[in-house]
Protein backbone atom coordinates (compact mmCIF):
# COMPACT_ATOMS: atom_id res chain seq x y z
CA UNK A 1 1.96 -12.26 10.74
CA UNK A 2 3.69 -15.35 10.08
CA UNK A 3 2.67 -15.72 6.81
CA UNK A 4 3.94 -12.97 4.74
CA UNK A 5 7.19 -11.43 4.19
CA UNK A 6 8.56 -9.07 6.75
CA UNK A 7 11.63 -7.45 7.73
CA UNK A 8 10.84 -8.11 11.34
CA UNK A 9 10.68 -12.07 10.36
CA UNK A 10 13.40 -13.88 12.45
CA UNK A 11 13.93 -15.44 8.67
CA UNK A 12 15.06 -12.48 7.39
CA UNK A 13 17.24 -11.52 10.29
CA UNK A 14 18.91 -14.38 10.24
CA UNK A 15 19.65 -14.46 6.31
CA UNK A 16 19.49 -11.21 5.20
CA UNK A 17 16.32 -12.14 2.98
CA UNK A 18 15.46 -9.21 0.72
CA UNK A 19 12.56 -9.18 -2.22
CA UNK A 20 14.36 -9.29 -5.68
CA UNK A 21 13.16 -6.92 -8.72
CA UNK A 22 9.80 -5.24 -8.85
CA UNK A 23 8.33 -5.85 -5.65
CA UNK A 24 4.69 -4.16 -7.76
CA UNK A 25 4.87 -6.96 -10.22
CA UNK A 26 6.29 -10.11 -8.17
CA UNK A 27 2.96 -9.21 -5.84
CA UNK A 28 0.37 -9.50 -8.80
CA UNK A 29 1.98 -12.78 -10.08
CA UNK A 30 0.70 -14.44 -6.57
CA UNK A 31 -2.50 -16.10 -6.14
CA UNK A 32 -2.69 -15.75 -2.13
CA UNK A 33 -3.77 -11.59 -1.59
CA UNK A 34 -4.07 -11.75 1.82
CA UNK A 35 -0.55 -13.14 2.14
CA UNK A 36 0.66 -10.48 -0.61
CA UNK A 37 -1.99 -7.47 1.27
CA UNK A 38 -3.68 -7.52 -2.41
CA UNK A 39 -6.97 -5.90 -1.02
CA UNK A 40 -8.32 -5.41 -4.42
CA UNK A 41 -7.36 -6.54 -8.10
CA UNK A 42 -8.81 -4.05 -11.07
CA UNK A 43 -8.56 -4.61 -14.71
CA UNK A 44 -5.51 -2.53 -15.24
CA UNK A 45 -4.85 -1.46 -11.84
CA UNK A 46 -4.62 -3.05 -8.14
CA UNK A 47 -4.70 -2.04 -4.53
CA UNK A 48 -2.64 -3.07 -1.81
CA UNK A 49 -2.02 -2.56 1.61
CA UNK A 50 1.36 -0.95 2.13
CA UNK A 51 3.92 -3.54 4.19
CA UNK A 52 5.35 0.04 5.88
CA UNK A 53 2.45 1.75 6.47
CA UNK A 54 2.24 5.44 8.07
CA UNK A 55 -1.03 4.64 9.36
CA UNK A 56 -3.78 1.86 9.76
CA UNK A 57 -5.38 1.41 6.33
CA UNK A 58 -2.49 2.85 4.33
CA UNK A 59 -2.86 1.74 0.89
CA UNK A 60 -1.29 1.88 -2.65
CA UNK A 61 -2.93 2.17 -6.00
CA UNK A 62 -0.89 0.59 -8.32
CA UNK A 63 -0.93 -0.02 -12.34
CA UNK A 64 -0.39 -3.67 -13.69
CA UNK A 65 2.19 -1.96 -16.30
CA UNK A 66 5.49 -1.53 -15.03
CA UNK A 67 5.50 2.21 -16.06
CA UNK A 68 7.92 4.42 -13.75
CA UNK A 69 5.96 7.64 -14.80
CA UNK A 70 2.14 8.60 -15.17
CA UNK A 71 2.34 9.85 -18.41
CA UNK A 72 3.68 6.62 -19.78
CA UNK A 73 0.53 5.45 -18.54
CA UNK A 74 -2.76 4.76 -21.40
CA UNK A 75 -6.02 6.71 -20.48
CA UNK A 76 -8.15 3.66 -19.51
CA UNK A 77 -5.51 2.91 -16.69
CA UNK A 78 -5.33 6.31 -15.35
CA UNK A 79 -8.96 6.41 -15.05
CA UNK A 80 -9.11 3.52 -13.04
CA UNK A 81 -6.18 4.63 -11.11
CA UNK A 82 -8.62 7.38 -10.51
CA UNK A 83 -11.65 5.21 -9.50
CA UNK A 84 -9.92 2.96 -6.59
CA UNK A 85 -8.42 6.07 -5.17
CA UNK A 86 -11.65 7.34 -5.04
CA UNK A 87 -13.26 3.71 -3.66
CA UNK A 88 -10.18 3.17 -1.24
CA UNK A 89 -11.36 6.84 0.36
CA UNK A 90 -14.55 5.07 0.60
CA UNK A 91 -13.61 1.87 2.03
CA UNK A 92 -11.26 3.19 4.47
CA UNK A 93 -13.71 5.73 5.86
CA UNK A 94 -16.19 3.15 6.37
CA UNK A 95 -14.07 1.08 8.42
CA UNK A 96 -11.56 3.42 9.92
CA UNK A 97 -13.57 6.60 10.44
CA UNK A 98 -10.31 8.94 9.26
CA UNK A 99 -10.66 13.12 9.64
CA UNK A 100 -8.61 13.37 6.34
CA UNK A 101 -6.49 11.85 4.36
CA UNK A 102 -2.84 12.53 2.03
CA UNK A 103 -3.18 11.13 -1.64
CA UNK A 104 -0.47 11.44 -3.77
CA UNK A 105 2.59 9.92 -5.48
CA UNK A 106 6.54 9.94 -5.54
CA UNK A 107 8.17 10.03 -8.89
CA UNK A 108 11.57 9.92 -8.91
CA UNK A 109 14.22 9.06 -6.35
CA UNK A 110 14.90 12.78 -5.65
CA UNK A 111 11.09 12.84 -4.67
CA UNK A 112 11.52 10.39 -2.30
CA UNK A 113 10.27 7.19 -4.42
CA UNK A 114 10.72 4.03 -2.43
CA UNK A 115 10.03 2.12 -5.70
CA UNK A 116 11.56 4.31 -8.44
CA UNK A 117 10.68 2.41 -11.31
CA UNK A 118 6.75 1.20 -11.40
CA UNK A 119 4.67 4.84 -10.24
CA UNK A 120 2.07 4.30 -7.70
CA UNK A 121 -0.35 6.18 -5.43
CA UNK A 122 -0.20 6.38 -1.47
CA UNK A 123 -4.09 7.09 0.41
CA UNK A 124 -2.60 7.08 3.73
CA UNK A 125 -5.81 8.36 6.59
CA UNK A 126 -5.24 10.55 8.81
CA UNK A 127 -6.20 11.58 12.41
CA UNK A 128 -5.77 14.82 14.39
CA UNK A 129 -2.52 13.47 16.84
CA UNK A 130 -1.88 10.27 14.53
CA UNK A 131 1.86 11.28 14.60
CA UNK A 132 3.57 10.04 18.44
CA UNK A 133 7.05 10.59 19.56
CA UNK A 134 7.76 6.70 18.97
CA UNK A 135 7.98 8.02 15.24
CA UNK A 136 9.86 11.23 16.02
CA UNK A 137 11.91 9.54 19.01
CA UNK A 138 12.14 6.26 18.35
CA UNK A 139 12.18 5.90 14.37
CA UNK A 140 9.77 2.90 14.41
CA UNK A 141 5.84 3.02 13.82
CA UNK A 142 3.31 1.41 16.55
CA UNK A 143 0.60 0.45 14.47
CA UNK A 144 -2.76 -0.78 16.84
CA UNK A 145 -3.60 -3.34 14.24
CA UNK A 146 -1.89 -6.42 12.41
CA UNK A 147 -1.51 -5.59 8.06
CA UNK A 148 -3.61 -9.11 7.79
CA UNK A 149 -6.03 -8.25 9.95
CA UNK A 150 -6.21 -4.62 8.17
CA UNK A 151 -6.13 -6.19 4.64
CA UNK A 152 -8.72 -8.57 5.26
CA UNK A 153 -11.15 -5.56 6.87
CA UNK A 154 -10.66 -3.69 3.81
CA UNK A 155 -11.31 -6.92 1.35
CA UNK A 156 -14.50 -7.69 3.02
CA UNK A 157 -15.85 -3.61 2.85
CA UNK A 158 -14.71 -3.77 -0.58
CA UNK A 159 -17.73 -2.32 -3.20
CA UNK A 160 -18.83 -5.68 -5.10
């Protein structure tokens, strides 16, 4: 995991690193997906893995336009917004075998939006007993697989 930005990086320990502005749009300007956990880049809209995952194969849907609500959103993109929610399911299931999943997205701080201002959707896969007491407990997540090694999975099972 040495290549991508983490809080967990011994860099950022020791200097406090911290992404600056829209962390949506600075990950769309790079060329390198795997090292950004681009998984899949649409015409108006993009997936990637989430860097703070609830589960293995967590991902975001996520509109090029810096938009902080849906309805600010034009048709075309919220169709397609639509249709790699929809493929994600797909592509996640293949690979991950889930029993369910939660879709949906936070608007608004008071909603509990991690990124207020560019609206995005969470697919997040679930299992029965996916939730453990290092959660509850501990406050951390143990996930059973690296993000690069989960990003690249769902690249490769991506629909052509």
């Amino acid at each position: 995991m040495d290549h991508i930005w983490s809080p967990w990086r011994m860099e950022y320990i020791q200097r406090g690193i911290n992404p600056k502005g829209c962390i949506f749009c600075d990950a769309i300007e790079e060329e390198d997906d795997i090292k950004n956990l681009i998984i899949k880049r649409g015409k108006k809209v993009y997936v990637i893995l989430n860097r703070y995952p609830y589960t293995n194969g967590h991902v975001m849907v996520v509109p090029y336009a810096h938009e902080s609500s849906l309805e600010a959103l034009d048709g075309e993109t919220k169709a397609e917004i639509m249709e790699l929610i929809t493929q994600s399911i797909q592509v996640i299931t293949k690979e991950y075998k889930p029993e369910g999943f939660n879709i949906g997205a936070n608007m608004g701080a008071i909603a509990g939006a991690g990124v207020k201002g560019h609206v995005h959707f969470h697919v997040v896969p679930r299992w029965s007993g996916d939730t453990n007491f290092m959660t509850s407990v501990g406050h951390v997540r143990v996930l059973p697989e690296d993000l690069c090694e989960t990003c690249q999975r769902l690249k490769e099972s991506w629909p052509k």
